[in-house]
Protein backbone atom coordinates (compact mmCIF):
# COMPACT_ATOMS: atom_id res chain seq x y z
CA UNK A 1 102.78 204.76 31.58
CA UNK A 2 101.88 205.79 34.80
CA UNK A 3 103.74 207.05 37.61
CA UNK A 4 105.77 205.73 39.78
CA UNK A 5 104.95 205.06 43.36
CA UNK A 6 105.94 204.21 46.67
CA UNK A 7 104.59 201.50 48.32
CA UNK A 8 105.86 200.87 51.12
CA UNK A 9 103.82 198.45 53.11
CA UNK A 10 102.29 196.43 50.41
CA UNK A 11 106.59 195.90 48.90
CA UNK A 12 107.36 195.03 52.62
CA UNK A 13 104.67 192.35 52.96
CA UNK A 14 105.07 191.07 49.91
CA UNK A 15 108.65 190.63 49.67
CA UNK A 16 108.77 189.11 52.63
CA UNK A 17 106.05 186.14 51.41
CA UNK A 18 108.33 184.88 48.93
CA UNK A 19 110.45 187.25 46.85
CA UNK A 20 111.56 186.62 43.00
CA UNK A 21 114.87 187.50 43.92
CA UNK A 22 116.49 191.38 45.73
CA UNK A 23 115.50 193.81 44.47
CA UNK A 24 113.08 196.40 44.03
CA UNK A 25 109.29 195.16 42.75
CA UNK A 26 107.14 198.26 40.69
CA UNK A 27 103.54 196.46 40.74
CA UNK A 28 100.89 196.72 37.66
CA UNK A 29 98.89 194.90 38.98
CA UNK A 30 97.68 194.02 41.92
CA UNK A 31 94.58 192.62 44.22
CA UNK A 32 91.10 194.86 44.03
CA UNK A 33 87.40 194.64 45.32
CA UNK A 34 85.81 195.11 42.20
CA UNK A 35 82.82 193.45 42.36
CA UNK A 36 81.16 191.44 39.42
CA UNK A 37 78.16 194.54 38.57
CA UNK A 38 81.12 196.76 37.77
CA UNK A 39 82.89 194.89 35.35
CA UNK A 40 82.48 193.65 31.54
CA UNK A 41 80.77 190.29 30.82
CA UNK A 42 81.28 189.24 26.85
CA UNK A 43 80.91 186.47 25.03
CA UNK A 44 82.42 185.60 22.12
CA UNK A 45 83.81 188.78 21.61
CA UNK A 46 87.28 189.98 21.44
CA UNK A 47 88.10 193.16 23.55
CA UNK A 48 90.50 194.54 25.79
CA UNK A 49 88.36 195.03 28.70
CA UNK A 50 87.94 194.05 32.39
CA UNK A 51 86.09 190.75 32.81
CA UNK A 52 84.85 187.89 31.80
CA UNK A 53 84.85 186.34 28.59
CA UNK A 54 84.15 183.18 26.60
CA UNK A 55 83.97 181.28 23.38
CA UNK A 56 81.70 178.63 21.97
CA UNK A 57 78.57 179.38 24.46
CA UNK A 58 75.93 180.32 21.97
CA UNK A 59 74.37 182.97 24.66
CA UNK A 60 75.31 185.13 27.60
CA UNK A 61 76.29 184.84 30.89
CA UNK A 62 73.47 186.65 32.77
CA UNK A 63 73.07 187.88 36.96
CA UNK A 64 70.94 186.17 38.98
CA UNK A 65 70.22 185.22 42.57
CA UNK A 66 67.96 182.14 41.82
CA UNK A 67 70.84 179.73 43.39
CA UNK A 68 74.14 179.83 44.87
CA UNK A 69 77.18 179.24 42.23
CA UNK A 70 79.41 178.91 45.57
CA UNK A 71 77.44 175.07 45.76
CA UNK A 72 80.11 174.46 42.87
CA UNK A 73 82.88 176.82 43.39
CA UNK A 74 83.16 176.83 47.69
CA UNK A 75 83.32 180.59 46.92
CA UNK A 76 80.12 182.08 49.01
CA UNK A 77 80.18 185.94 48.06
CA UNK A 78 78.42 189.06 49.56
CA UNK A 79 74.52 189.22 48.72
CA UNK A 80 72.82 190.15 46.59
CA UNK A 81 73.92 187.23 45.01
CA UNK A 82 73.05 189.35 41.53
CA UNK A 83 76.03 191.52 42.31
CA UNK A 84 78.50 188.81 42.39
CA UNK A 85 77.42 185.86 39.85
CA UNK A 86 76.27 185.61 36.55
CA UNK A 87 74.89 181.79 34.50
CA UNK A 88 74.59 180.58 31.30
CA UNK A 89 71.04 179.89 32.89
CA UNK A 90 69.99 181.15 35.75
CA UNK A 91 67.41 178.45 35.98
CA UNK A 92 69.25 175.41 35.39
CA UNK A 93 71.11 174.92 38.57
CA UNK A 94 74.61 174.15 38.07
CA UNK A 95 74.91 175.72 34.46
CA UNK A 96 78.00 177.36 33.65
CA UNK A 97 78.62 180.42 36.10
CA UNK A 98 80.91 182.90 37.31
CA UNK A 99 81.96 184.48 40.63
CA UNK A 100 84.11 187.46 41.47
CA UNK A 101 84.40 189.44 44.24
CA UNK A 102 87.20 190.92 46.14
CA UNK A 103 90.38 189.18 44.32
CA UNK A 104 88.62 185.86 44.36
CA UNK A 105 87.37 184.57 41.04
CA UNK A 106 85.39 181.22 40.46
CA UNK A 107 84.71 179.55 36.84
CA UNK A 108 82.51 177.02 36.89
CA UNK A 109 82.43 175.34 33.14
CA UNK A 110 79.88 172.94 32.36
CA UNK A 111 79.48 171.24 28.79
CA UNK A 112 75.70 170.25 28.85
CA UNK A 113 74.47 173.88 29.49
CA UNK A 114 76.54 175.07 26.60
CA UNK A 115 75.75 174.05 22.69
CA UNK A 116 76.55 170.54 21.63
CA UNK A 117 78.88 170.10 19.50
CA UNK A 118 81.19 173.06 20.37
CA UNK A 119 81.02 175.13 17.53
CA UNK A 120 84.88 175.50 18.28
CA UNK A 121 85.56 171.73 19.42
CA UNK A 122 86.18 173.56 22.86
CA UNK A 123 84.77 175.86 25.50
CA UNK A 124 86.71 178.68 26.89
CA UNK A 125 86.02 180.67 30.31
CA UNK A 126 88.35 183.22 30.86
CA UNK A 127 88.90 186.72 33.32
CA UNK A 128 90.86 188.92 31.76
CA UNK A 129 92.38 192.11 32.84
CA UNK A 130 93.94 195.07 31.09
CA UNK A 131 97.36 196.51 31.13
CA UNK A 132 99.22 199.10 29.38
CA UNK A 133 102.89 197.93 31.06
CA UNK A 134 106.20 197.80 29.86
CA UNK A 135 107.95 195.93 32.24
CA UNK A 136 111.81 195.47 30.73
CA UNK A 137 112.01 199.56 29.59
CA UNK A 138 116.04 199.73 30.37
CA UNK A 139 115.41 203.19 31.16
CA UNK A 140 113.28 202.87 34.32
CA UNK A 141 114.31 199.39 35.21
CA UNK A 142 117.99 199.13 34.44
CA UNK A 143 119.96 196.22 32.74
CA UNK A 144 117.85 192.81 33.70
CA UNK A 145 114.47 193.78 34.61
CA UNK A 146 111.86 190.16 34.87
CA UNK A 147 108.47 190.83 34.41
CA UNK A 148 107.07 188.35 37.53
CA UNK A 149 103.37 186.92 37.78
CA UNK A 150 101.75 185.45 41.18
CA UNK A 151 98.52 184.07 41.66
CA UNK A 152 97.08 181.32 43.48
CA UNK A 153 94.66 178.87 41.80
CA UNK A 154 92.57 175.57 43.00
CA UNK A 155 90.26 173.13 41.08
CA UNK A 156 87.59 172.30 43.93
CA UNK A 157 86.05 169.63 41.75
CA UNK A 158 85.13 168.05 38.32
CA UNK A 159 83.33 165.15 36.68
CA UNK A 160 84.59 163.78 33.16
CA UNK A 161 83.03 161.81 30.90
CA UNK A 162 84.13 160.32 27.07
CA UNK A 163 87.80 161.75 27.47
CA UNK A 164 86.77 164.90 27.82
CA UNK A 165 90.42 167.30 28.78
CA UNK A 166 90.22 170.20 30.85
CA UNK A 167 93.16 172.48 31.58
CA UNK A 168 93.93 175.93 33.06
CA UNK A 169 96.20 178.23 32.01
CA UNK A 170 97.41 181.99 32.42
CA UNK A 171 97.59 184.29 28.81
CA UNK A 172 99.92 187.28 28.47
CA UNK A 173 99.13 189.52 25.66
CA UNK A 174 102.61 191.15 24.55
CA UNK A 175 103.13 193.67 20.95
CA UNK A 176 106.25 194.79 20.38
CA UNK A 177 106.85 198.89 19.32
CA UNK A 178 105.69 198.49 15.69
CA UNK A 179 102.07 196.56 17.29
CA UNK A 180 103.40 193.01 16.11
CA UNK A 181 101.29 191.13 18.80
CA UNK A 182 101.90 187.33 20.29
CA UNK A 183 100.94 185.46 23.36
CA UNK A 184 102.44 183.59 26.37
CA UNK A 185 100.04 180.85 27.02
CA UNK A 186 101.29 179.71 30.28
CA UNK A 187 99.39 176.00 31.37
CA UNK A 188 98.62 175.47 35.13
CA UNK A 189 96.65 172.47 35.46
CA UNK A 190 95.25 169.36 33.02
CA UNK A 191 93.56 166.69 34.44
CA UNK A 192 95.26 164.26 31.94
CA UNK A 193 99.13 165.30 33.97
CA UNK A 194 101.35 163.45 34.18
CA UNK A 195 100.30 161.18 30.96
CA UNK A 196 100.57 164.76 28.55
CA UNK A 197 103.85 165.74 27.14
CA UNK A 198 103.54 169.78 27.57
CA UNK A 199 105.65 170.99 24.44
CA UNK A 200 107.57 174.14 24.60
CA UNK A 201 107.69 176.21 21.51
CA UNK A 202 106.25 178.77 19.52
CA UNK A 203 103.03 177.79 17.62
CA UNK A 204 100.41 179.76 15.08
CA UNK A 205 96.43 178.89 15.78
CA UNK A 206 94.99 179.63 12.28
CA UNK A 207 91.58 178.61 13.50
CA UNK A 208 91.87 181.73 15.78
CA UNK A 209 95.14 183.73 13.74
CA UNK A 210 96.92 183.96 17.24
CA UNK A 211 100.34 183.82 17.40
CA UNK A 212 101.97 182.16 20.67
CA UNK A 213 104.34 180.69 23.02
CA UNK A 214 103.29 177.64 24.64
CA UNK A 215 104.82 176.85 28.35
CA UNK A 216 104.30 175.57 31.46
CA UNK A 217 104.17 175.95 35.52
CA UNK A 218 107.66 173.59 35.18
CA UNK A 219 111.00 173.84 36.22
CA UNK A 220 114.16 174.55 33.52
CA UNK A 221 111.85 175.77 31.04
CA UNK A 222 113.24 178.47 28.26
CA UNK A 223 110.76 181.10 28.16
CA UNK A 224 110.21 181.52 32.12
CA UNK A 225 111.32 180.89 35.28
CA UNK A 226 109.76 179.91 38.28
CA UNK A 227 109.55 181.74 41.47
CA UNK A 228 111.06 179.77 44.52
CA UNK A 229 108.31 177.54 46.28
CA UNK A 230 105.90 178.07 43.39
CA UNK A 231 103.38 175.04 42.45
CA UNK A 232 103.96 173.29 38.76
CA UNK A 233 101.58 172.07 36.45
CA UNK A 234 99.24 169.38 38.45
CA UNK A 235 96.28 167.45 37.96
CA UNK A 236 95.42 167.71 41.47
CA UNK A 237 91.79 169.00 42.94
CA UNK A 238 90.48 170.67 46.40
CA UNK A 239 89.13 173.54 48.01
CA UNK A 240 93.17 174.45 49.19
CA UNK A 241 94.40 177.34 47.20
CA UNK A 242 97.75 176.13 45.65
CA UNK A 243 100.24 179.38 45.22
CA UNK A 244 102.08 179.55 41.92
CA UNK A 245 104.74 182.63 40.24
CA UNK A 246 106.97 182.56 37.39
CA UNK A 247 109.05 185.50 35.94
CA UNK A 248 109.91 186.59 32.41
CA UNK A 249 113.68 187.69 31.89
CA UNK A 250 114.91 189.77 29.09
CA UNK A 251 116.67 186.84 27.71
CA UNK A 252 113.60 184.70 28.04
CA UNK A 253 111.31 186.98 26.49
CA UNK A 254 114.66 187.30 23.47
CA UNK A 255 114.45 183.16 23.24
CA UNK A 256 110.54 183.69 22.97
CA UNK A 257 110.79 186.39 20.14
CA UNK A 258 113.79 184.78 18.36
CA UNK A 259 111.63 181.34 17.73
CA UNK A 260 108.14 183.53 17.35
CA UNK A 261 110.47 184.89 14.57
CA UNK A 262 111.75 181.32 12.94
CA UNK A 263 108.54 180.26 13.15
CA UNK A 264 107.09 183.32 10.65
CA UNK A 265 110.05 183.75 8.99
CA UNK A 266 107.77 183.46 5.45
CA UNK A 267 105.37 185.81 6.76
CA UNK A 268 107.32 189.43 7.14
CA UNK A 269 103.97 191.21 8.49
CA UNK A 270 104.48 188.66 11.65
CA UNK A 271 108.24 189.05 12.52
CA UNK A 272 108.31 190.52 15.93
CA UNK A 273 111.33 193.67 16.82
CA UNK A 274 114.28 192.31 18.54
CA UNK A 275 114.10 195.58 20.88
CA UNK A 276 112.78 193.49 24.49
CA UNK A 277 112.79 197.24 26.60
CA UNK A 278 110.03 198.22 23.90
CA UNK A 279 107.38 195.48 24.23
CA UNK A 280 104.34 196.09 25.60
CA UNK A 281 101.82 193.95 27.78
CA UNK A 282 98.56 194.65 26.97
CA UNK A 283 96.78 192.27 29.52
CA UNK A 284 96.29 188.82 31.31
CA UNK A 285 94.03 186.73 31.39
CA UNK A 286 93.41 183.65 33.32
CA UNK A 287 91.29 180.69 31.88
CA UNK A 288 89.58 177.29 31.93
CA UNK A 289 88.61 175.35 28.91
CA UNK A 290 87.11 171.99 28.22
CA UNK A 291 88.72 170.69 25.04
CA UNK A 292 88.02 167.46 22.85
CA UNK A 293 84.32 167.18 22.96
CA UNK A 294 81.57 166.86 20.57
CA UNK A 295 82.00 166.77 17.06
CA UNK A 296 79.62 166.25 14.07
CA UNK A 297 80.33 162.80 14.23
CA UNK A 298 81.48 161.97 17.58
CA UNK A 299 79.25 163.20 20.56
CA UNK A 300 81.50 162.18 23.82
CA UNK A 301 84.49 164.08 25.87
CA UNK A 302 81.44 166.13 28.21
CA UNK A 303 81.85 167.01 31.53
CA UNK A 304 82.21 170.23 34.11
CA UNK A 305 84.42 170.96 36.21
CA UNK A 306 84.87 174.60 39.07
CA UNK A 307 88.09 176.81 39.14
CA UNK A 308 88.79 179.21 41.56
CA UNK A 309 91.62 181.69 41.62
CA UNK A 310 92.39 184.90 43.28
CA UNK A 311 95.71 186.89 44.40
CA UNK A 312 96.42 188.27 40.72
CA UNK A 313 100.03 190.58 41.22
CA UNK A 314 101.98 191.10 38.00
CA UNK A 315 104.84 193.58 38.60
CA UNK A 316 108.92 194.16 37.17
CA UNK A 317 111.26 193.02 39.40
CA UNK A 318 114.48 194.71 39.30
């Protein structure tokens, strides 16, 4: 746990954008210049570490300068170009890329420069970014401290073919004090809204043995709340950034553990501790995916489509 500090100016700005609520805001995380050469780049590999990751490529994302990803993404970078983009193949213009520099992020994810079928049924893109935070510790933060997210987020474009589903989302990686891990998986955008019914509840993955709570960008939902003036879930595409911030109560993150809990109630390794001020979040990550597609005996639902996000603050309001 680190420190804690003032700050000031960056508190004063911020709170006066759009505040969760009075109070006082303790930030984990909030807007760098790292640039793409200094940070991780793995595939198919589970970590804990700062950048970019992805399932169901079949190779590696590699630097290059031979063309412009911000031709997709609308995000033109520094140069060397090398320093700030990597490709599935840098010689297949348009392949699936990435961009990151300052806090803006593009993820470009295109299913025809990636292995057909899936070996997953789906492709994942995903930044992610480390935490060690506990953000409802009673001791530091009082009685009802939220845990709060902001970022903003825009899909500049896409082309679908065969019923192909894309959707964006936000993961929060939580353990409670005895390491008993589970996710938030937090949906931002689908391009088949409004005609998708966006279940709340807690669900088990066995194809990937993750454990998670499955929400939304909505209003009167159970396991968050939205900040005022936030964007909801949308199918909508453009270059304009759309802003969008939820926060986790103590209660909420209680509902979340209590039905985590029902849900693995025949499974005692799984049950999560009841104690909210101990959990942990280990990191966030923010990711694109192209779901339904090829399968050994149907070879439709293709496509690409560019995300670009930047902005990332996660910090305890309280």
């Amino acid at each position: 746990m680190q420190s804690m500090k003032h700050l000031t100016s960056t508190v004063i700005a911020f709170v006066l954008f759009c505040p969760p609520s009075f109070g006082a805001n303790y930030f984990w995380l909030q807007p760098n210049n790292t640039a793409l050469k200094n940070v991780v780049i793995a595939n198919d590999t589970p970590a804990n570490n700062n950048g970019f990751y992805s399932y169901s490529f079949g190779g590696t994302l590699q630097m290059h300068s031979n063309w412009n990803v911000a031709d997709f993404s609308g995000m033109q970078t520094s140069t060397p170009l090398a320093h700030y983009q990597a490709s599935i193949n840098p010689n297949w213009y348009g392949s699936t890329s990435v961009q990151l520099e300052g806090h803006h992020i593009a993820m470009h994810l295109h299913s025809y420069s990636l292995p057909h079928p899936s070996p997953m049924g789906w492709y994942f893109l995903g930044w992610h970014h480390p935490m060690n935070a506990r953000p409802w510790r009673n001791d530091l933060f009082g009685s009802n401290p939220k845990l709060c997210i902001e970022h903003s987020e825009a899909v500049v474009g896409s082309h679908q073919e065969n019923g192909a589903a894309f959707y964006n989302g936000m993961y929060l990686w939580l353990a409670d004090k005895n390491g008993v891990s589970f996710q938030y998986s937090i949906k931002t955008w689908d391009n088949r809204w409004p005609n998708i019914n966006i279940t709340e509840d807690a669900f088990y993955d066995p194809g990937l043995n993750w454990h998670y709570i499955g929400t939304s960008y909505n209003e009167n939902r159970k396991y968050l709340t939205l900040i005022p003036y936030s964007h909801t879930v949308t199918n909508t595409q453009g270059n304009n950034l759309r802003w969008y911030g939820i926060c986790i109560s103590k209660a909420q993150l209680a509902a979340a553990i209590l039905d985590m809990n029902i849900k693995n109630q025949s499974n005692p390794s799984h049950i999560l501790d009841s104690d909210t001020s101990s959990y942990t979040v280990s990191g966030i990550t923010f990711n694109s995916e192209i779901g339904n597609l090829s399968t050994a005996t149907h070879t439709g639902g293709a496509g690409w489509y560019t995300t670009r996000t930047a902005g990332i603050y996660a910090y305890t309001n309280y």
